[in-house]
Every structure is written in structure tokens, then in C-alpha cells.
Protein backbone atom coordinates (compact mmCIF):
# COMPACT_ATOMS: atom_id res chain seq x y z
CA UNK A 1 -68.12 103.80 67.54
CA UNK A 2 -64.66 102.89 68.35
CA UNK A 3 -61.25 103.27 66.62
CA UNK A 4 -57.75 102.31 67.07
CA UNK A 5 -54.61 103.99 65.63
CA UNK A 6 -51.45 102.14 64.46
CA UNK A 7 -48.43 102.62 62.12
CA UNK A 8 -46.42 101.23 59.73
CA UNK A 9 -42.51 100.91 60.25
CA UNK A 10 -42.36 101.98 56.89
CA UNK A 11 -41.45 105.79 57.74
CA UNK A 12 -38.71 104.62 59.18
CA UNK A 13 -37.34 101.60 57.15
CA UNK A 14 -38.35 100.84 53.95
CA UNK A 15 -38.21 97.60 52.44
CA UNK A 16 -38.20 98.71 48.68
CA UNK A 17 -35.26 101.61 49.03
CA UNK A 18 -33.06 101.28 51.66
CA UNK A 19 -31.52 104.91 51.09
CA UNK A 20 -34.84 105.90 53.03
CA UNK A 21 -34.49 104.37 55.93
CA UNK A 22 -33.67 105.61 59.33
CA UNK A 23 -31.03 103.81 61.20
CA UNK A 24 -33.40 102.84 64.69
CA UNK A 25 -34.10 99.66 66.36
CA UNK A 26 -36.90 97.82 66.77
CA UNK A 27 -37.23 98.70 70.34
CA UNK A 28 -36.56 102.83 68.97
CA UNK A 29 -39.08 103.01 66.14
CA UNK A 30 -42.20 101.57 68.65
CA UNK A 31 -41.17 103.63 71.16
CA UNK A 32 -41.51 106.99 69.21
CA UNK A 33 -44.42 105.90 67.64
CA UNK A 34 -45.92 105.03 70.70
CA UNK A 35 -44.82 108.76 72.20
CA UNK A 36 -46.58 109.99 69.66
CA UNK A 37 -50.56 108.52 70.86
CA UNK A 38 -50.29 105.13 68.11
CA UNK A 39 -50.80 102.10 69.87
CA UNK A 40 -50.61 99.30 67.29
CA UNK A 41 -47.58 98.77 65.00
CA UNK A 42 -47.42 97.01 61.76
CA UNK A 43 -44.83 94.28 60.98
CA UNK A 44 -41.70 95.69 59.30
CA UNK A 45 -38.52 94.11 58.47
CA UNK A 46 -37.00 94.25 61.61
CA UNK A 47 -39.30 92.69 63.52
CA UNK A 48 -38.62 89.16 64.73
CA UNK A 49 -40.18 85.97 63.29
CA UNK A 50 -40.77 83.94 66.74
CA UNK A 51 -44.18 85.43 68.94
CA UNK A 52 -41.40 84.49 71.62
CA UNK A 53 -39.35 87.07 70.48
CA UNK A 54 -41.60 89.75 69.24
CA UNK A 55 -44.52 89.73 72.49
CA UNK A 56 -42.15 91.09 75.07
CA UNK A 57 -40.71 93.76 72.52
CA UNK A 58 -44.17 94.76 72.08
CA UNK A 59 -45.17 94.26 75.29
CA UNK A 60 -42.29 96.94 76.87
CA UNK A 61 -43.40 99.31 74.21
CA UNK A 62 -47.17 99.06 75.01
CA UNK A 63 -48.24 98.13 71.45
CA UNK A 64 -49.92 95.18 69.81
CA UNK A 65 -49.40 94.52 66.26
CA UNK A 66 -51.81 95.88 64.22
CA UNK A 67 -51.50 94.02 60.64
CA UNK A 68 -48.84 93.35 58.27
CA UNK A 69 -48.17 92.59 54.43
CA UNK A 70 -47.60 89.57 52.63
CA UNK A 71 -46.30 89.02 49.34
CA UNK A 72 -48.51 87.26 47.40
CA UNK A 73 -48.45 86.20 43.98
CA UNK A 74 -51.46 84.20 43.34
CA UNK A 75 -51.52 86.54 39.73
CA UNK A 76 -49.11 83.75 38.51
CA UNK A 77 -48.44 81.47 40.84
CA UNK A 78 -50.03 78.35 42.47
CA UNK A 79 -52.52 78.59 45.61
CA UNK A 80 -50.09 75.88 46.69
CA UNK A 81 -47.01 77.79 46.60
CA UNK A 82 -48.67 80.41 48.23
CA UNK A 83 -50.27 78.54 51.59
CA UNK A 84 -47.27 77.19 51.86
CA UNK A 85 -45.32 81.01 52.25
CA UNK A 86 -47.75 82.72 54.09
CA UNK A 87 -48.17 79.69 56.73
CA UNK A 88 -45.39 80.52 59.62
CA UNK A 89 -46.97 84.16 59.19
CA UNK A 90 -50.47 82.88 59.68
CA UNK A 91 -48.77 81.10 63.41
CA UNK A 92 -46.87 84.50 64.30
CA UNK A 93 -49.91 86.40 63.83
CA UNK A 94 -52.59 84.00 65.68
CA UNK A 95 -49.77 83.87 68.21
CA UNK A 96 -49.60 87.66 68.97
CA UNK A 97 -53.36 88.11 68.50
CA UNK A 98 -53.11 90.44 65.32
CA UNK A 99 -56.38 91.72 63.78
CA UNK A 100 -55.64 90.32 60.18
CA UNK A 101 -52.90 90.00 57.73
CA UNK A 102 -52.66 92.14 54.42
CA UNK A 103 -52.65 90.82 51.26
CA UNK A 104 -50.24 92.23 48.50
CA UNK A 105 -50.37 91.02 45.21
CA UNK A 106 -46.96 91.45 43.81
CA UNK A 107 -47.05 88.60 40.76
CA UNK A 108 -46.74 90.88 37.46
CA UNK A 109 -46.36 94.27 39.67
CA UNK A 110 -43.98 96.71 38.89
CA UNK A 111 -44.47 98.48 42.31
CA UNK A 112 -40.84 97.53 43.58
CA UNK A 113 -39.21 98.16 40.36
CA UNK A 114 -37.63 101.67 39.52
CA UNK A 115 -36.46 100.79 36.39
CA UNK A 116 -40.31 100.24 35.40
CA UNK A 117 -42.87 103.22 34.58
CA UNK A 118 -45.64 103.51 36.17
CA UNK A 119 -47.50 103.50 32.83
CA UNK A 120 -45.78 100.01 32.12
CA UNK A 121 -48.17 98.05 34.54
CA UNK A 122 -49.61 94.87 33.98
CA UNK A 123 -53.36 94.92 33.01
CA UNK A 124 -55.82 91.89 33.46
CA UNK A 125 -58.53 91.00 30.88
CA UNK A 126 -62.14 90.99 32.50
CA UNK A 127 -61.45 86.77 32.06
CA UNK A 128 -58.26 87.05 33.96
CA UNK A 129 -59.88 89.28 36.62
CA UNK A 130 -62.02 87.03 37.34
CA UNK A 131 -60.22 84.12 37.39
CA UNK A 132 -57.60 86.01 39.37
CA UNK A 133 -60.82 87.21 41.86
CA UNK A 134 -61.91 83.49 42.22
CA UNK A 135 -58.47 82.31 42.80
CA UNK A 136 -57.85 85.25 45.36
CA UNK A 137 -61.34 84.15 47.32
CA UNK A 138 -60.13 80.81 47.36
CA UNK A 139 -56.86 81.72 49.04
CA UNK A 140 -58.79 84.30 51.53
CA UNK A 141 -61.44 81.20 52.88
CA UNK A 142 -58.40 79.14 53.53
CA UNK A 143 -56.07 81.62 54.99
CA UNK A 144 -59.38 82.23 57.34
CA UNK A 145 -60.20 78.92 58.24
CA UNK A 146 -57.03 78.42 60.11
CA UNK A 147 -58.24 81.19 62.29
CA UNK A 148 -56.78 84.74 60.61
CA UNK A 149 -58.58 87.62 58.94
CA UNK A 150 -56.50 88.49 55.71
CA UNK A 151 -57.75 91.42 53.57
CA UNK A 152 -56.48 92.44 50.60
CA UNK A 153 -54.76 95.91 49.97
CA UNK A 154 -55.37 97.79 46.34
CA UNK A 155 -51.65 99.46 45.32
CA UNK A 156 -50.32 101.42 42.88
CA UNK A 157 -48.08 99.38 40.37
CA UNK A 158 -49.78 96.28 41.02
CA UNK A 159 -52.76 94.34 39.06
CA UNK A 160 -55.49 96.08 41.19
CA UNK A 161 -54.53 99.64 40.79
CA UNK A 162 -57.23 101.62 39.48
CA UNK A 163 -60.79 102.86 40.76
CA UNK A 164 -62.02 100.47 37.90
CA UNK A 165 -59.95 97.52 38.19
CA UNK A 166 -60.83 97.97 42.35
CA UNK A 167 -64.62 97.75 41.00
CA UNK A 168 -63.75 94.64 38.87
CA UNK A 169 -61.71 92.56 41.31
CA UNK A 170 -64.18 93.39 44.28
CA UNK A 171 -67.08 92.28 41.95
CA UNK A 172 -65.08 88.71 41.05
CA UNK A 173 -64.33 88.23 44.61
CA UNK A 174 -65.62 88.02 48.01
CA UNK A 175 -62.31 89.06 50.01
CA UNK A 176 -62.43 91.46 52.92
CA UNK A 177 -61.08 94.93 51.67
CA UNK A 178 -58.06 97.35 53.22
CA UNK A 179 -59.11 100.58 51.93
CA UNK A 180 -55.66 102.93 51.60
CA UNK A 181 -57.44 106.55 50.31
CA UNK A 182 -53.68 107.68 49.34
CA UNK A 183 -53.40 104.97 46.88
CA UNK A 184 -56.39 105.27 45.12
CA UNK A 185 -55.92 108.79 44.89
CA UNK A 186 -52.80 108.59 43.45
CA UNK A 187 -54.05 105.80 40.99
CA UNK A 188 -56.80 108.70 39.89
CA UNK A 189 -59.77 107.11 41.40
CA UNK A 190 -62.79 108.96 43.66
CA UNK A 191 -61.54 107.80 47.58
CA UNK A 192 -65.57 108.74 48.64
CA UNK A 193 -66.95 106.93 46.12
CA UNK A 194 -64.88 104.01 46.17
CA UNK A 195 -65.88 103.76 50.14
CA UNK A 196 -69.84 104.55 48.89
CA UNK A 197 -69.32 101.42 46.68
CA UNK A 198 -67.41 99.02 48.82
CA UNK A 199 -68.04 100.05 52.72
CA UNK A 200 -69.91 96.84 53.51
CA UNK A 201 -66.13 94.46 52.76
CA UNK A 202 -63.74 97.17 54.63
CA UNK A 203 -62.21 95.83 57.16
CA UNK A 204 -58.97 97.68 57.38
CA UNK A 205 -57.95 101.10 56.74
CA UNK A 206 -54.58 102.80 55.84
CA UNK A 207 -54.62 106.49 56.32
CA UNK A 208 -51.94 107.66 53.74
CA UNK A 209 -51.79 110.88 52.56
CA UNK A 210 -50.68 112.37 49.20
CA UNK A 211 -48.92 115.36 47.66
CA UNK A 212 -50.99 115.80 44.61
CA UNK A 213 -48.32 118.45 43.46
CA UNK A 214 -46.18 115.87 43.27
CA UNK A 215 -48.24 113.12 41.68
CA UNK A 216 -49.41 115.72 38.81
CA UNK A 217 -45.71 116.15 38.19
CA UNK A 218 -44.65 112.86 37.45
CA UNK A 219 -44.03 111.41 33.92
CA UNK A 220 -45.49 108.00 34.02
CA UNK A 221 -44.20 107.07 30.58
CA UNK A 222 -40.78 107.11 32.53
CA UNK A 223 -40.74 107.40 36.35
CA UNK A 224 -41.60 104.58 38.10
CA UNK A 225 -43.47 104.50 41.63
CA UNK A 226 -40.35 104.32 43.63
CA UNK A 227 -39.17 107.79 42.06
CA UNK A 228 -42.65 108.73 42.76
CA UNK A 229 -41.77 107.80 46.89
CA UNK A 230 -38.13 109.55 46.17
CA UNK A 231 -39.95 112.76 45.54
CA UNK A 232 -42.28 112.52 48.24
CA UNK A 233 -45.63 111.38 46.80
CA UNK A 234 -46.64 109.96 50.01
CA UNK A 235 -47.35 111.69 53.57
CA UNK A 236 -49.24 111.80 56.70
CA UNK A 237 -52.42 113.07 57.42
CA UNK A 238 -52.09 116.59 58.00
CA UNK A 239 -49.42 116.84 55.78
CA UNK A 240 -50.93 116.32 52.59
CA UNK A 241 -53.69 116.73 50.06
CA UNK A 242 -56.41 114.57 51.16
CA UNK A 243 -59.61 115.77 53.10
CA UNK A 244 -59.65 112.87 56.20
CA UNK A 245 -62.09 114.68 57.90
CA UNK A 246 -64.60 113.98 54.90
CA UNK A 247 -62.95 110.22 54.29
CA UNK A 248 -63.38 109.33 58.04
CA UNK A 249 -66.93 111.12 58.67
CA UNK A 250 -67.69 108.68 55.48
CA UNK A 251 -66.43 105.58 56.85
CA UNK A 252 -68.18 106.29 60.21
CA UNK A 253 -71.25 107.21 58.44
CA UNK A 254 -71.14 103.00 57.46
CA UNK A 255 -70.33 101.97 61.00
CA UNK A 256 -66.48 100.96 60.25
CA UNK A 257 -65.26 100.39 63.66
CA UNK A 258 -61.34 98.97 63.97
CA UNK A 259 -57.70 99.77 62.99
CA UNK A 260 -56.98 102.85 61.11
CA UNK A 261 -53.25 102.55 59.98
CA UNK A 262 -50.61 105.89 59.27
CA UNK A 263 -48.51 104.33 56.32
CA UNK A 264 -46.20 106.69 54.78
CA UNK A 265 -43.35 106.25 53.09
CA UNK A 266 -40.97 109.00 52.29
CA UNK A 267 -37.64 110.09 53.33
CA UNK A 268 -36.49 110.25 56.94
CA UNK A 269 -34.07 112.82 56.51
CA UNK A 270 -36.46 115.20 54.94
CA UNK A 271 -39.90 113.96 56.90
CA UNK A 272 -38.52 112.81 60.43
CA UNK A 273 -40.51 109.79 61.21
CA UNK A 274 -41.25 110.98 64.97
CA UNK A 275 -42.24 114.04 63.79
CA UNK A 276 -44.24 113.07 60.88
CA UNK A 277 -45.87 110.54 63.48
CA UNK A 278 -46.78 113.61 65.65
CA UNK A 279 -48.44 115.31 63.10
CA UNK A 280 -50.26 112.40 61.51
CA UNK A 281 -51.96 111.31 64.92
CA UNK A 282 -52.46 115.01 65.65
CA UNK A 283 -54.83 115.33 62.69
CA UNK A 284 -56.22 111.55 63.27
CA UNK A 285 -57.20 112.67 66.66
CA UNK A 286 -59.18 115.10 64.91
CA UNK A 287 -60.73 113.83 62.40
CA UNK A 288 -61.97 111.21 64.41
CA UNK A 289 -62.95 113.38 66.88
CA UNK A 290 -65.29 115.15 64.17
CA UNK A 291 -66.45 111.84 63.22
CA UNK A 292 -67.88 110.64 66.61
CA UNK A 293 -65.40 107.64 66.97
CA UNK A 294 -64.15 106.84 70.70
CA UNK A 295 -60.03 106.21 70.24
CA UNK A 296 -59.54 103.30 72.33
CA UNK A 297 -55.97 101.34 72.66
């Protein structure tokens, strides 16, 4: 079985709280993540919007992109609205050859909020769930028939959050599934039995890590998940509380084969990204080597 390992910019700018971001380039942020054995690279902000542009910066780096999110908000908005947004993205990525784009629901999500709890989320009936699953499906078929995988990404704060709700949209839709272990785990769920249940529609993988000691501590009746990021909820593998041997060894045991992504979030001045890189592809290596999968670029 093969594997491929990419990051997300997002341990060293992020989009949500620019106080924890790390003042590199483009051209600076591939390059250490490529010193440190990742060969793909998720879109961040920086990046530019023309495949003109972005190829050759990838290309000097020796990286492909390997994903990136888009905003949706098909919760409350129009399909219409939405095709329309995610359209120039849909050209950029055919245009580089990207694997797939990620959906993120942000309609009704509270995930980019701090002044919102993380208890005050937004919860869908089992009607709206599966109106909201049909809707989604619809969306994912056309987003695919112009020639892009898009798979959609469970997150804290956001209408899919929980084990259950991930069980409930995944039953009301037929969407390919990114699988992120550190956000189901901090959301309370069971990350092997969530992969036992939904293996056959993964398509994408995010390989966050949590600090449980952290995540235990929080008041959800009044800190929100950005003061959950402050205090460094989120890490690498290797750095955390997950097992990734075990949640790799399961994925390999259903014959995922593709991108598995490092997306971290958490301050650069406490958790240097090129460091924090290191150690996450140190462990990946691994894990993966535990697992039987081939690392290929």
C-alpha cells in the first residue's frame, strides 16, 4: 500500500488568529516543510490564486498541492451561491492537479468565533440533517462532475461535530469523507470506531494530534474553540495524545491508500513550525512504517 505525506500552512499562518502566525513566505514555509520529508502542501492564505503563479512556486520547492478548504455554507445558503464561490477554486485545483478539495461547512458554525462557547453550537434536527445531507450530496456530484474530488471534513464548532452527528450526516449523504482523528477526539467521539464505521467513504486523512490535558481543561460553557487553539489543544503526531500507530494500522487494515495530511494549529512561538514539522513526519514515518504502507512522493 502506498502513502503520501503533506501539510497544512496552518502551523505557520493561521487564518482564524493572526497573533499565531509566523511571519514566512510562501516560498519559506514549503521549503521547511519540504526539509522536513512532506511533499504535498495544502492551500493557505498566502498562496496565489492563478496555477500560473502557484506551479513554479511549487515546482522550486518540490511539492504538489495536496488539498485545501473551502468555505461552504450550504447549512443556510443556496447550492447556487455556493457553485458559484467554489468555481475559480475548482479551475486552480484541476489546473495544478490536486487530489481533491475539502469541504468546510461554516453556515451556523461557531468555529471562527471566540466570543462563542463551544457548548453554544448549532445543532440540526434529524429533518434538517437530512435535508442538509441531501443538499450536501447534491453539491459533492456537481463539484465532481466538473472533474474534482471534494470531500467533506467533520470540525469542531461546526454542524457536524460529534461522533453521532458524523453517524447521522454520513447516513443522509453519500459524500466522500476526510477523516481528521484530532477532531473527533476532541469532539468526544471513538477515532477507531468512527474509521470501523465509515472506512469504505475515506478518502482523505488529516493527522492532527491532541493534548487531551488541555481539552479536559476547558470550560465549554465559556471558552470557545479558538481559546481552545490559544492554549494549545492541537499538535503533531508525536507530540500529543493520540495512538497513530493504532489509527494508521486501522486505516491500512481497510486498504486506504493516498494523502495523509499534518494539520496543526497552535502557536509558532511556542511550537516552531519547522520543528513541529520534524517531529510530526518523524512519527508518520513510523507509524506508517508499522503499518506496511510504502511513502511515496
Amino acid at each position: 500500500m502506498k502513502a503520501k505525506l503533506g501539510m497544512s500552512p496552518i502551523a505557520w499562518w493561521n487564518d482564524d488568529l493572526p497573533q499565531l502566525s509566523d511571519d514566512v513566505s510562501l516560498e519559506e514555509c514549503l521549503r521547511q516543510s519540504r526539509s522536513a520529508g512532506f511533499t504535498g502542501m495544502e492551500q493557505g492564505r498566502r498562496f496565489p490564486s492563478t496555477a500560473a503563479e502557484m506551479l513554479p512556486a511549487l515546482k522550486k520547492a518540490d511539492v504538489t498541492l495536496c488539498g485545501g478548504w473551502f468555505s461552504a455554507t450550504l447549512v443556510n445558503e443556496s447550492l447556487e451561491s455556493n457553485k458559484q464561490r467554489i468555481q475559480p477554486m475548482i479551475d486552480l485545483f484541476k489546473a495544478v492537479n490536486a487530489p481533491c478539495i475539502v469541504y468546510g461547512e461554516v453556515g451556523l458554525s461557531i468555529q471562527g468565533d471566540q466570543s462563542r462557547p463551544l457548548a453554544s453550537k448549532a445543532k440540526l434536527s434529524a429533518d434538517e440533517m437530512k435535508a442538509y445531507g441531501a443538499k450536501v450530496s447534491e453539491f459533492g456530484k456537481w463539484v465532481e462532475a466538473q472533474g474534482m474530488p471534494i470531500v467533506y471534513h467533520h470540525h469542531m464548532g461546526a454542524v457536524v461535530e460529534t461522533e453521532a452527528e458524523l453517524d447521522a450526516f454520513m447516513a443522509a449523504s453519500d459524500i466522500a469523507l476526510l477523516f481528521d482523528a484530532g477532531h473527533m477526539a476532541f469532539a468526544g467521539g471513538d477515532v477507531l470506531r468512527c474509521i470501523d464505521k465509515h472506512h469504505a467513504r475515506i478518502r482523505h486523512v488529516h493527522t492532527k494530534d491532541v493534548r487531551m490535558e488541555v481539552i479536559k481543561g476547558l470550560d465549554r460553557s465559556k471558552e470557545s474553540f479558538l481559546d481552545a487553539v490559544i492554549k494549545g489543544a492541537f499538535t503533531v503526531p508525536g507530540d500529543g495524545s493520540l495512538d497513530f500507530e493504532a489509527i494508521v494500522k486501522k486505516l491500512a487494515g481497510y486498504g486506504y491508500e493516498g494523502w495523509f495530511v499534518v494539520e496543526a494549529e497552535q502557536d509558532p512561538k511556542k511550537a516552531p513550525p519547522l520543528k513541529m514539522a520534524q517531529v510530526g513526519h518523524k512519527e508518520l514515518m513510523r507509524v506508517m512504517t508499522a503499518a506496511g504502507y510504502e511513502v511515496v512522493a
